[in-house]
Protein backbone atom coordinates (compact mmCIF):
# COMPACT_ATOMS: atom_id res chain seq x y z
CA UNK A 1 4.89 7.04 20.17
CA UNK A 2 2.06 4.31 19.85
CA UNK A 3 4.00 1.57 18.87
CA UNK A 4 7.78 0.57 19.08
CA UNK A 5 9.08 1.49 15.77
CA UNK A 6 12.59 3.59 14.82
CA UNK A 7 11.09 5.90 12.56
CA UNK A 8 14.61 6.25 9.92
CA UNK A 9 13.69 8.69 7.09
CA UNK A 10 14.40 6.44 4.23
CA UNK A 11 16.44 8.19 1.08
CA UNK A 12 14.07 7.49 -1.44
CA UNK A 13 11.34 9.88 0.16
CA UNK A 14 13.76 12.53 -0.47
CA UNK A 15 11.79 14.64 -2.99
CA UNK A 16 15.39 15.49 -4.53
CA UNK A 17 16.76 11.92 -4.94
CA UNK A 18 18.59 11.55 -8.03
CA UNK A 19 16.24 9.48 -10.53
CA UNK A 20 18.51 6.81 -10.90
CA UNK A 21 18.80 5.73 -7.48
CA UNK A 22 14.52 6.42 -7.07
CA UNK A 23 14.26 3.84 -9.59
CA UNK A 24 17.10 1.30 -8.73
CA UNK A 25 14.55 0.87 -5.47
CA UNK A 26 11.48 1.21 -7.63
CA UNK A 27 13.06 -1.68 -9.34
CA UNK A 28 13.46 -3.37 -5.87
CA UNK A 29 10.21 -3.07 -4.67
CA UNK A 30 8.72 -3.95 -8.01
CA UNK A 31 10.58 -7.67 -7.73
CA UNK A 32 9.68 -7.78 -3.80
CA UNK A 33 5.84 -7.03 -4.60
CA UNK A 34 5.77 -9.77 -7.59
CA UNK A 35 7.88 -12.69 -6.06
CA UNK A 36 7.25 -11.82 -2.04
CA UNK A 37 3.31 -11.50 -1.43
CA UNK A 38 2.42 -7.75 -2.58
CA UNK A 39 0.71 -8.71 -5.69
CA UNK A 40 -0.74 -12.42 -4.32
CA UNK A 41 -2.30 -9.94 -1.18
CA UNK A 42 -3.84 -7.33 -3.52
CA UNK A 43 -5.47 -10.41 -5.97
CA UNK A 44 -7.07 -12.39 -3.05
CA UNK A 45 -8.81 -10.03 -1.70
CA UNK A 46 -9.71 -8.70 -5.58
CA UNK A 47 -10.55 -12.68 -5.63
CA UNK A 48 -12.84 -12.21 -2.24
CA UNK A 49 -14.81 -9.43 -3.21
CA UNK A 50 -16.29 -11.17 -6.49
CA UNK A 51 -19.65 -12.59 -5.53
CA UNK A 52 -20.30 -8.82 -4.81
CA UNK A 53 -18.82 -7.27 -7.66
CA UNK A 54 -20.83 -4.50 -9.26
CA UNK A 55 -22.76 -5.72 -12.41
CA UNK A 56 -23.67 -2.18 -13.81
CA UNK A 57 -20.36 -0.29 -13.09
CA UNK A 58 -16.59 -0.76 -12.76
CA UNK A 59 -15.34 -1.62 -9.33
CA UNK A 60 -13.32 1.39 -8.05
CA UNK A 61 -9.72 0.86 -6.72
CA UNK A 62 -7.93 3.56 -4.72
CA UNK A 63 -4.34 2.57 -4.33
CA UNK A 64 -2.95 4.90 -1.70
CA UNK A 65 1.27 5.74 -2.06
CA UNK A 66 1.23 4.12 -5.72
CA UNK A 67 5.01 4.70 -6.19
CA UNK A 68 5.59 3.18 -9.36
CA UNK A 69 2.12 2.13 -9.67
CA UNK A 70 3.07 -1.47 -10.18
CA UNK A 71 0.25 -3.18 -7.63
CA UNK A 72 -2.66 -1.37 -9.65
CA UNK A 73 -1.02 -2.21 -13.02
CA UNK A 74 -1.19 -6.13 -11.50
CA UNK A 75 -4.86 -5.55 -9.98
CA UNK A 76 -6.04 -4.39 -13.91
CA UNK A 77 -3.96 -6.99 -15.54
CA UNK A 78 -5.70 -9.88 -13.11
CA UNK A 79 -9.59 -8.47 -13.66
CA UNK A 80 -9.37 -8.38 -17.15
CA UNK A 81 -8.37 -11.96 -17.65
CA UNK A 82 -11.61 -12.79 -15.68
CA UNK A 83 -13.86 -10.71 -17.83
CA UNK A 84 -14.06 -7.74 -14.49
CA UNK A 85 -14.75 -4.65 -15.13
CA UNK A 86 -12.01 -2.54 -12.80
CA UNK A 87 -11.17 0.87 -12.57
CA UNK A 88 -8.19 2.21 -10.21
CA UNK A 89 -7.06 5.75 -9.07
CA UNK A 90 -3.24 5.61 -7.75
CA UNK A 91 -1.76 8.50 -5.29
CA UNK A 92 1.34 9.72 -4.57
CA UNK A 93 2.53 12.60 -2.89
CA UNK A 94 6.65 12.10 -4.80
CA UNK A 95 6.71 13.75 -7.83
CA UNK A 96 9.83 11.84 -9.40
CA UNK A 97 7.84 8.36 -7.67
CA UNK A 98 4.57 10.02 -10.41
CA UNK A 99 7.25 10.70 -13.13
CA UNK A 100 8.30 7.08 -12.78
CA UNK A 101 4.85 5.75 -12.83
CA UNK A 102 3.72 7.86 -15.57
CA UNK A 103 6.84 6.14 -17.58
CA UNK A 104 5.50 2.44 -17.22
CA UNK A 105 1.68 3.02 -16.71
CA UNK A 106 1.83 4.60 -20.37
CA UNK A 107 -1.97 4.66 -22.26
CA UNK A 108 -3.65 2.31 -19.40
CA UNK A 109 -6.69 4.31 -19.60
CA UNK A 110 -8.15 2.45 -16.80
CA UNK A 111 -5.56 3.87 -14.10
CA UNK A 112 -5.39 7.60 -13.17
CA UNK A 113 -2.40 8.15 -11.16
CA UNK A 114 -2.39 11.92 -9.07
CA UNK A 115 0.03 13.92 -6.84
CA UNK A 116 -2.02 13.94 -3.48
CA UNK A 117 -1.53 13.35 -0.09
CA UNK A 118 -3.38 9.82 1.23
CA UNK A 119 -5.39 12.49 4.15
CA UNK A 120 -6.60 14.62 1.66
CA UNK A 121 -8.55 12.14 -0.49
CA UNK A 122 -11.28 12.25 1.61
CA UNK A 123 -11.94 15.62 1.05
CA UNK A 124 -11.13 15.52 -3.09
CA UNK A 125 -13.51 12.41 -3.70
CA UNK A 126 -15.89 12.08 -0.47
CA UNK A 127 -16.66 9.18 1.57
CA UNK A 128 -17.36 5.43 0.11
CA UNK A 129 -15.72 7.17 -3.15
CA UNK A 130 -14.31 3.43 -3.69
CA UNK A 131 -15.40 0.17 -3.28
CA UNK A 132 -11.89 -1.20 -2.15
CA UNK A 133 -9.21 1.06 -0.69
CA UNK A 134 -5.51 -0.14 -0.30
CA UNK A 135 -2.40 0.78 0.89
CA UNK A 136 0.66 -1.60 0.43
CA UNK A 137 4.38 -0.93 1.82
CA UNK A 138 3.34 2.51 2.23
CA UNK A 139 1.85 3.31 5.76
CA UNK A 140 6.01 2.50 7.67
CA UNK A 141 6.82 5.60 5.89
CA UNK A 142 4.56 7.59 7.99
CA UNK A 143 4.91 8.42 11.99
CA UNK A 144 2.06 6.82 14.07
CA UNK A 145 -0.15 9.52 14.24
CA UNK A 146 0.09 9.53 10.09
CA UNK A 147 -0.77 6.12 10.08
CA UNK A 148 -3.54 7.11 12.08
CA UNK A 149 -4.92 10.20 10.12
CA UNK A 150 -4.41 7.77 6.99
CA UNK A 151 -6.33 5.22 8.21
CA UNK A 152 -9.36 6.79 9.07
CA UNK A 153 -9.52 8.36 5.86
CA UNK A 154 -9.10 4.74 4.20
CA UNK A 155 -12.11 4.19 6.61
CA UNK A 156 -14.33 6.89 5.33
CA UNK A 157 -13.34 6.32 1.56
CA UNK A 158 -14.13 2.42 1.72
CA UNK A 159 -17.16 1.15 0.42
CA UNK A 160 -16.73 -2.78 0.50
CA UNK A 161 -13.41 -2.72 2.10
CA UNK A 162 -9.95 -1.39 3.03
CA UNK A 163 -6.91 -3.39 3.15
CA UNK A 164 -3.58 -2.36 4.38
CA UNK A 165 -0.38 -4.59 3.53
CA UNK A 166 2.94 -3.78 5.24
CA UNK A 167 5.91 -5.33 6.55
CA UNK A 168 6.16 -6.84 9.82
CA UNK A 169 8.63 -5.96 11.86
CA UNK A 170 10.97 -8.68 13.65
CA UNK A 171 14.25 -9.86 14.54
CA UNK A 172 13.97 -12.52 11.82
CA UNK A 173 12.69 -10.02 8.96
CA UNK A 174 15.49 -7.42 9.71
CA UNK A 175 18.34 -10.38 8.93
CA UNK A 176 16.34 -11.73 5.96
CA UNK A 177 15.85 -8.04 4.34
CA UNK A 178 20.11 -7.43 4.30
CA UNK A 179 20.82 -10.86 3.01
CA UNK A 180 17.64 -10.15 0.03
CA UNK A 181 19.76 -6.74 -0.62
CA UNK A 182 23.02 -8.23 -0.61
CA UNK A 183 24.39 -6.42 -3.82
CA UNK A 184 21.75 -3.93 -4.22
CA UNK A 185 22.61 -0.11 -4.45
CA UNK A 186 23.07 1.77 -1.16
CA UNK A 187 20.09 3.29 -1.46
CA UNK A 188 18.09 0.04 -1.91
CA UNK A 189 20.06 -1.52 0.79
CA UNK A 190 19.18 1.29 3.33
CA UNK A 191 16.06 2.31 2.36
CA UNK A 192 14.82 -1.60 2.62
CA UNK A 193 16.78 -2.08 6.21
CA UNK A 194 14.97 1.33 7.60
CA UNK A 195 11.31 0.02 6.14
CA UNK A 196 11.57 -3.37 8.23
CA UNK A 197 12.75 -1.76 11.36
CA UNK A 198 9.64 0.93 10.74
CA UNK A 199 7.39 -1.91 10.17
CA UNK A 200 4.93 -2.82 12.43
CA UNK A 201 3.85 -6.24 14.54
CA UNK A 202 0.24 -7.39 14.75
CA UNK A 203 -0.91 -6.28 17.35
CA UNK A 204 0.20 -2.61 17.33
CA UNK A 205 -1.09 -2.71 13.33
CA UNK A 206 -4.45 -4.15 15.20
CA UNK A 207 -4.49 -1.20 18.10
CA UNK A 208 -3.61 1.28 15.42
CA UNK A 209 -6.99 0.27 13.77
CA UNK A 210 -8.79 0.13 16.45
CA UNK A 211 -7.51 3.69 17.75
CA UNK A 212 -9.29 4.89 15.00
CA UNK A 213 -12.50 3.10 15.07
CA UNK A 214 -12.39 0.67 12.25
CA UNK A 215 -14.79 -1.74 12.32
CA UNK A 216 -14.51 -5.80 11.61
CA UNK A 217 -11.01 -5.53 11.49
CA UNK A 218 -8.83 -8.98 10.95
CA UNK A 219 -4.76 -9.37 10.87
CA UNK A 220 -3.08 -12.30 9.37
CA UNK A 221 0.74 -12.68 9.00
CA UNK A 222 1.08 -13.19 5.34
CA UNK A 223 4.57 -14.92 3.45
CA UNK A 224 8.04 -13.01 3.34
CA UNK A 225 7.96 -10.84 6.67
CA UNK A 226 4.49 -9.01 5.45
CA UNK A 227 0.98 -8.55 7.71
CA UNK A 228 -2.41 -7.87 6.03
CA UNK A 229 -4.92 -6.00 7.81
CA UNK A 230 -8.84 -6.13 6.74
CA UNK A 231 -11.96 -3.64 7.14
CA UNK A 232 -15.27 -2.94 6.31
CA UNK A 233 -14.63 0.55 6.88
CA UNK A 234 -15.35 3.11 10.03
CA UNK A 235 -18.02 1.49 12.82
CA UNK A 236 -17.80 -0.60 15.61
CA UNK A 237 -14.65 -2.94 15.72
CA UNK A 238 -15.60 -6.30 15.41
């Protein structure tokens, strides 16, 4: 192991999880993303990559372990009340977490969502494929070496930038996440407990990048027990 985490397989990456329970923590994660920093995250750096937005073409989004899709859904929602042309690709490798997405993303024609795994998009749409690659809450469900593989793909697919957004992992988060869950179902009560103790602190998200060669890479602790980590892509690390 790289870092200190306890990998705990959460329940909801069961691929035969009953539907109701995949979507009682679809619901969760939905409120946590809106209220607790995973939509703000996603916008500003949307918001920071406007003075070089492309004039003649949409800007491509790849949104990597879309679950229920919701972040891209916000990402469209906040370009087209500024007049920006956006176009997004979600993946997941969950069927039921697709069949769920499918359900709310309806006719967006601007978001394709397909079953793939996060290391093989480099392969199905080549490198600098998009012009911002992201991955939010996704990245603790993988082992280290995953979150390596993953992030040098995110690397290679980046045009502009990559951005991953995860929880940080502390002795303060792991209280606050079972008091946030207090009378939430099981599943949503486990499944959140396991994410925050496979989360990950600054510095091993920074050496994680850095194993892998990302260049200009920046962490900042961002509100409700979340990190974002920044990077032009694959290079020298800045």
């Amino acid at each position: 192991m790289l870092t200190q985490r306890r990998f705990i397989p959460e329940r909801m990456d069961d691929p035969e999880i009953p539907r109701a329970e995949l979507e009682a923590s679809f619901d969760f994660i939905r409120l946590v993303n809106r209220r607790l920093g995973g939509v703000a995250v996603l916008r500003r750096e949307l918001d920071g990559l406007r003075p070089s937005w492309p004039r003649d073409r949409p800007l491509r989004l790849l949104d990597l372990g879309t679950g229920a899709a919701d972040l891209p859904l916000a990402a469209l929602a906040w370009a087209r009340r500024r007049g920006l042309a956006l176009e997004c690709v979600g993946l997941d490798n969950h069927r039921g977490a697709l069949d769920t997405a499918r359900a709310l993303v309806a006719d967006e024609p601007s978001l394709e969502l397909l079953e793939l795994d996060a290391a093989d998009a480099v392969e199905r749409f080549g490198a600098d494929s998009f012009d911002l690659v992201h991955a939010g809450m996704f990245l603790h469900h993988l082992r280290d070496i995953e979150v390596m593989t993953t992030l040098a793909a995110m690397g290679r697919l980046a045009r502009m930038r990559l951005v991953w957004n995860d929880l940080h992992r502390s002795r303060f988060n792991a209280a606050a996440i079972r008091v946030l869950t207090l009378g939430r179902h099981p599943t949503v009560r486990f499944d959140a407990a396991a994410s925050v103790a496979k989360g990950f602190t600054r510095g091993e998200a920074l050496d994680l990048a850095r194993r892998v060669g990302l260049a200009d890479v920046r962490v900042r602790l961002a509100f409700a027990g979340r990190f974002v980590l920044t990077a032009s892509g694959l290079g020298d690390v800045a």
